[in-house]
C-alpha atoms as a PDB file:
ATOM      1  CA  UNK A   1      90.113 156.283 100.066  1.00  0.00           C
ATOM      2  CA  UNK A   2      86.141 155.667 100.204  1.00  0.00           C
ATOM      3  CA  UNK A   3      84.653 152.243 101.827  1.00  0.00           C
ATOM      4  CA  UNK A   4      82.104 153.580  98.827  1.00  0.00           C
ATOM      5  CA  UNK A   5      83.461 151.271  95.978  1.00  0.00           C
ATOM      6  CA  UNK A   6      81.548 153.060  93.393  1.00  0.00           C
ATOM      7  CA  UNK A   7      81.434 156.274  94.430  1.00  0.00           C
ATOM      8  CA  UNK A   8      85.457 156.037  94.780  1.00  0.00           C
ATOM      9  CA  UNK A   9      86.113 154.137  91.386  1.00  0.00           C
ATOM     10  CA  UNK A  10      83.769 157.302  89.512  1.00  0.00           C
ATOM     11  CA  UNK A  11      85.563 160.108  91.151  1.00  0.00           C
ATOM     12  CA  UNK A  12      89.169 158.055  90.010  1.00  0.00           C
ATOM     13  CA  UNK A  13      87.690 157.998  86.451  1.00  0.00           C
ATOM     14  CA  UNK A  14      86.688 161.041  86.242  1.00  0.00           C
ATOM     15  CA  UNK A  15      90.271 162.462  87.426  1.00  0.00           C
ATOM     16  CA  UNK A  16      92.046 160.557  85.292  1.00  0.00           C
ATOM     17  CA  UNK A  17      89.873 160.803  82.125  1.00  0.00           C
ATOM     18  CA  UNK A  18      89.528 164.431  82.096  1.00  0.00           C
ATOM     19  CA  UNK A  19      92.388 165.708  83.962  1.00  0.00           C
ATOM     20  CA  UNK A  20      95.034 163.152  83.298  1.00  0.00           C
ATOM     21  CA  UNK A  21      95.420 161.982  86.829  1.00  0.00           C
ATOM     22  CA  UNK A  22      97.330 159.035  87.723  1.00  0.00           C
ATOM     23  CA  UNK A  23      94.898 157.753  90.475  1.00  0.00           C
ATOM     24  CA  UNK A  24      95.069 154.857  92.965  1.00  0.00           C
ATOM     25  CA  UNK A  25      91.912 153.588  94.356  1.00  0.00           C
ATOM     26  CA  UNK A  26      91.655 152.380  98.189  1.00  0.00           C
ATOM     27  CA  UNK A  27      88.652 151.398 100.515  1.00  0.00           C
ATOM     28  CA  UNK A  28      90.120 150.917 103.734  1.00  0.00           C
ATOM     29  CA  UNK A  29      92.768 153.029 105.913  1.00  0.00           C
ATOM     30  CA  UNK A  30      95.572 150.698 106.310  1.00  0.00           C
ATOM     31  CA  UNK A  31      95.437 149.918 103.000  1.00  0.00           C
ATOM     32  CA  UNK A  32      95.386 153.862 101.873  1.00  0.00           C
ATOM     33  CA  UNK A  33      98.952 153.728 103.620  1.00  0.00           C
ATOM     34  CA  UNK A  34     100.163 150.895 102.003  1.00  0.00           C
ATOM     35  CA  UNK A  35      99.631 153.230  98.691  1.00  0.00           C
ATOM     36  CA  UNK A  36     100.330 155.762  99.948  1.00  0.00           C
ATOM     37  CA  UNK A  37     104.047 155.082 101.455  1.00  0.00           C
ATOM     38  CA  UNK A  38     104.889 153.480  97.874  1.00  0.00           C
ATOM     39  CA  UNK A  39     102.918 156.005  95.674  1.00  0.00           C
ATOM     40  CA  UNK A  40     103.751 159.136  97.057  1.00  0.00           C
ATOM     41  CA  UNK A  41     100.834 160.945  95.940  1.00  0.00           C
ATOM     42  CA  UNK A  42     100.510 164.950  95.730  1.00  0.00           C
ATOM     43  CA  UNK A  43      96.864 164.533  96.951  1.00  0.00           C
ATOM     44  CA  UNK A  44      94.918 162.444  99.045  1.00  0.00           C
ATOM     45  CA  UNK A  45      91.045 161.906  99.029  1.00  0.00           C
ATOM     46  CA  UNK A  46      89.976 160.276 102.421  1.00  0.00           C
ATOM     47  CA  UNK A  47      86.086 159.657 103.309  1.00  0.00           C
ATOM     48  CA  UNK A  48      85.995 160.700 106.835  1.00  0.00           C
ATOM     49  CA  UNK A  49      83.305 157.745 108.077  1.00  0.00           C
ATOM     50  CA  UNK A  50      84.993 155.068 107.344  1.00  0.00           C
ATOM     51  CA  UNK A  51      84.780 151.802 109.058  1.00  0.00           C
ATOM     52  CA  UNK A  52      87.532 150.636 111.411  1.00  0.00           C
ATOM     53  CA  UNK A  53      90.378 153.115 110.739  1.00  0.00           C
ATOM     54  CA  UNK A  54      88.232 156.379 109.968  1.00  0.00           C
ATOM     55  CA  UNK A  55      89.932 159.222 107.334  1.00  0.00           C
ATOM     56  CA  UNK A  56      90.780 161.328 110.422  1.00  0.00           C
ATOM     57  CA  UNK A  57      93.714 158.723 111.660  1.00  0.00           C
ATOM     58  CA  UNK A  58      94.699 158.128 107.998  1.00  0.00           C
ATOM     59  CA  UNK A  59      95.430 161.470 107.950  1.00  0.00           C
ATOM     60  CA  UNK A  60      97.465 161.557 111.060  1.00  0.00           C
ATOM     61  CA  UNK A  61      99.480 158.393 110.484  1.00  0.00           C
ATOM     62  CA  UNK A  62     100.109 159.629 106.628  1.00  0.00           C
ATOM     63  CA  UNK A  63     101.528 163.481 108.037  1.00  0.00           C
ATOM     64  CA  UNK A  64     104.022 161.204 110.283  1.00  0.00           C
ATOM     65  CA  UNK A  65     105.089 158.952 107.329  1.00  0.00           C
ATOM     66  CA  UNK A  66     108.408 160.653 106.120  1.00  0.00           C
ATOM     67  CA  UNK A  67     108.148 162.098 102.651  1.00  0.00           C
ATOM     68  CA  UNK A  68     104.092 162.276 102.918  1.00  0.00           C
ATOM     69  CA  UNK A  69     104.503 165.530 104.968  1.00  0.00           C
ATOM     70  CA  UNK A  70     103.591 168.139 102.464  1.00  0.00           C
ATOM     71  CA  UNK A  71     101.167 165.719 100.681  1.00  0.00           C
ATOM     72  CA  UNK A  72      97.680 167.762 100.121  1.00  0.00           C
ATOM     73  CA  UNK A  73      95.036 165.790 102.195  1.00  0.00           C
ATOM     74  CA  UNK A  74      91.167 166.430 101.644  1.00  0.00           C
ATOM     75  CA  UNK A  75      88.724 164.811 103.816  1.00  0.00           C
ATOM     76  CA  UNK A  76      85.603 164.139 102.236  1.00  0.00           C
ATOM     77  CA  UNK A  77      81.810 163.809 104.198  1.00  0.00           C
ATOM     78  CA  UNK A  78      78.682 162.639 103.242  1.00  0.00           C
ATOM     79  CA  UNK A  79      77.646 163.214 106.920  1.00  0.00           C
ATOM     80  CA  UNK A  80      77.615 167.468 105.739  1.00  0.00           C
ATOM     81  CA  UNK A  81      78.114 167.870 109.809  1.00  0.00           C
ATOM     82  CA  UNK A  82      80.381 165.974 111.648  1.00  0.00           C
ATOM     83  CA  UNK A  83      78.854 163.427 114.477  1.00  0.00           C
ATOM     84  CA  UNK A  84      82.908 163.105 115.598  1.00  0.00           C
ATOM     85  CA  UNK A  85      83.066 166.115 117.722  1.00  0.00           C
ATOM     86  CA  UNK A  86      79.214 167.336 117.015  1.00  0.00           C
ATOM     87  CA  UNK A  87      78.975 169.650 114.553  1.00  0.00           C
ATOM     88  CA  UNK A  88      81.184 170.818 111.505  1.00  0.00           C
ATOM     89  CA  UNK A  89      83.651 168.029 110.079  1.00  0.00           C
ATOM     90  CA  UNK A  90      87.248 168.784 111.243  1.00  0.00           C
ATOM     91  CA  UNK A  91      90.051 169.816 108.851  1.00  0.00           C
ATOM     92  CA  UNK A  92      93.338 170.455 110.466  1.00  0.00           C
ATOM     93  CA  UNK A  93      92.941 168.906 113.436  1.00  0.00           C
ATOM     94  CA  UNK A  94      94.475 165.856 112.092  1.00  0.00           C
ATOM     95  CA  UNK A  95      96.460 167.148 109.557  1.00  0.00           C
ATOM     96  CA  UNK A  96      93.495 167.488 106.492  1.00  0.00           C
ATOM     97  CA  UNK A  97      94.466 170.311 104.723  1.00  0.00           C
ATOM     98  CA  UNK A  98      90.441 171.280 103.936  1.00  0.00           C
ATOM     99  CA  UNK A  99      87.119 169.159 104.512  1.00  0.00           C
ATOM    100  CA  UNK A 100      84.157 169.218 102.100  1.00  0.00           C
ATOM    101  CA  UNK A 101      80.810 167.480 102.238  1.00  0.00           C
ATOM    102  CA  UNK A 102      79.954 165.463  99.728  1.00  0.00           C
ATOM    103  CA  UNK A 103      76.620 166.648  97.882  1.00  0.00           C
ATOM    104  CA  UNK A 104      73.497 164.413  98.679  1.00  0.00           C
ATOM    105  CA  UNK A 105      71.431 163.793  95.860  1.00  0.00           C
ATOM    106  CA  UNK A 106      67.532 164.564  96.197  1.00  0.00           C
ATOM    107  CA  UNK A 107      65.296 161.677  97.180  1.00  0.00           C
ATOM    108  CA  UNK A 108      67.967 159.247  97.288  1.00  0.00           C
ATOM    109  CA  UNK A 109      66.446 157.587 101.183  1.00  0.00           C
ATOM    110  CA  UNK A 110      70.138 156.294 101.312  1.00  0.00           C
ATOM    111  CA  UNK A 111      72.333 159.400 101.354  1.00  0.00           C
ATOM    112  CA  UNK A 112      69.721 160.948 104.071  1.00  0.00           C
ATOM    113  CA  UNK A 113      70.317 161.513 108.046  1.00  0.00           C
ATOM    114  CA  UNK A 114      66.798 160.866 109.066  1.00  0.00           C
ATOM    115  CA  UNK A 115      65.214 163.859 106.839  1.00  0.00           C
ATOM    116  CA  UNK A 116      67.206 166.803 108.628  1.00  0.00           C
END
């Protein structure tokens, strides 16, 4: 789940293409449980700063959903440090299994926090 259409469609090609994936592609979080619930994926990919329902509560209301309890969830960042909570993004808390930042990509102004 990414509100980043690209950046979401890429990563699904690239999992399916070279690691034979069977990938479903979502941009917002009531929609990732839609997918989810009739999917039943062994991993989830949820961008923590999302709009409206952030990756944080997907992950919550996905660990209650029954079956989806074991599912590996992996929140992803661009923010590299977490303004929810002020500092490093959370994994566990809400039932991510691990958190990674996403890698910014030199002099691109629109993957930068205000040049820190």
């Amino acid at each position: 789940m990414d509100d980043n259409t690209d950046a979401a469609h890429s990563l699904a090609r690239l999992l399916a293409r070279l690691y034979g994936q069977d990938v479903r592609v979502t941009h917002e979080g009531s929609s990732a449980l839609d997918v989810a619930r009739e999917f039943r994926p062994e991993v989830v990919l949820l961008d923590i700063g999302m709009p409206g329902m952030d990756g944080h509560e997907v992950a919550r209301r996905l660990r209650s959903q029954p079956g989806l309890e074991q599912t590996l969830l992996v929140a992803l960042t661009g923010w590299g440090r977490s303004p929810i909570g002020g500092g490093r993004p959370r994994a566990g808390s809400t039932g991510t299994s691990s958190c990674r930042s996403i890698p910014r990509l030199a002099g691109d102004p629109s993957l930068t926090d205000g040049g820190s």
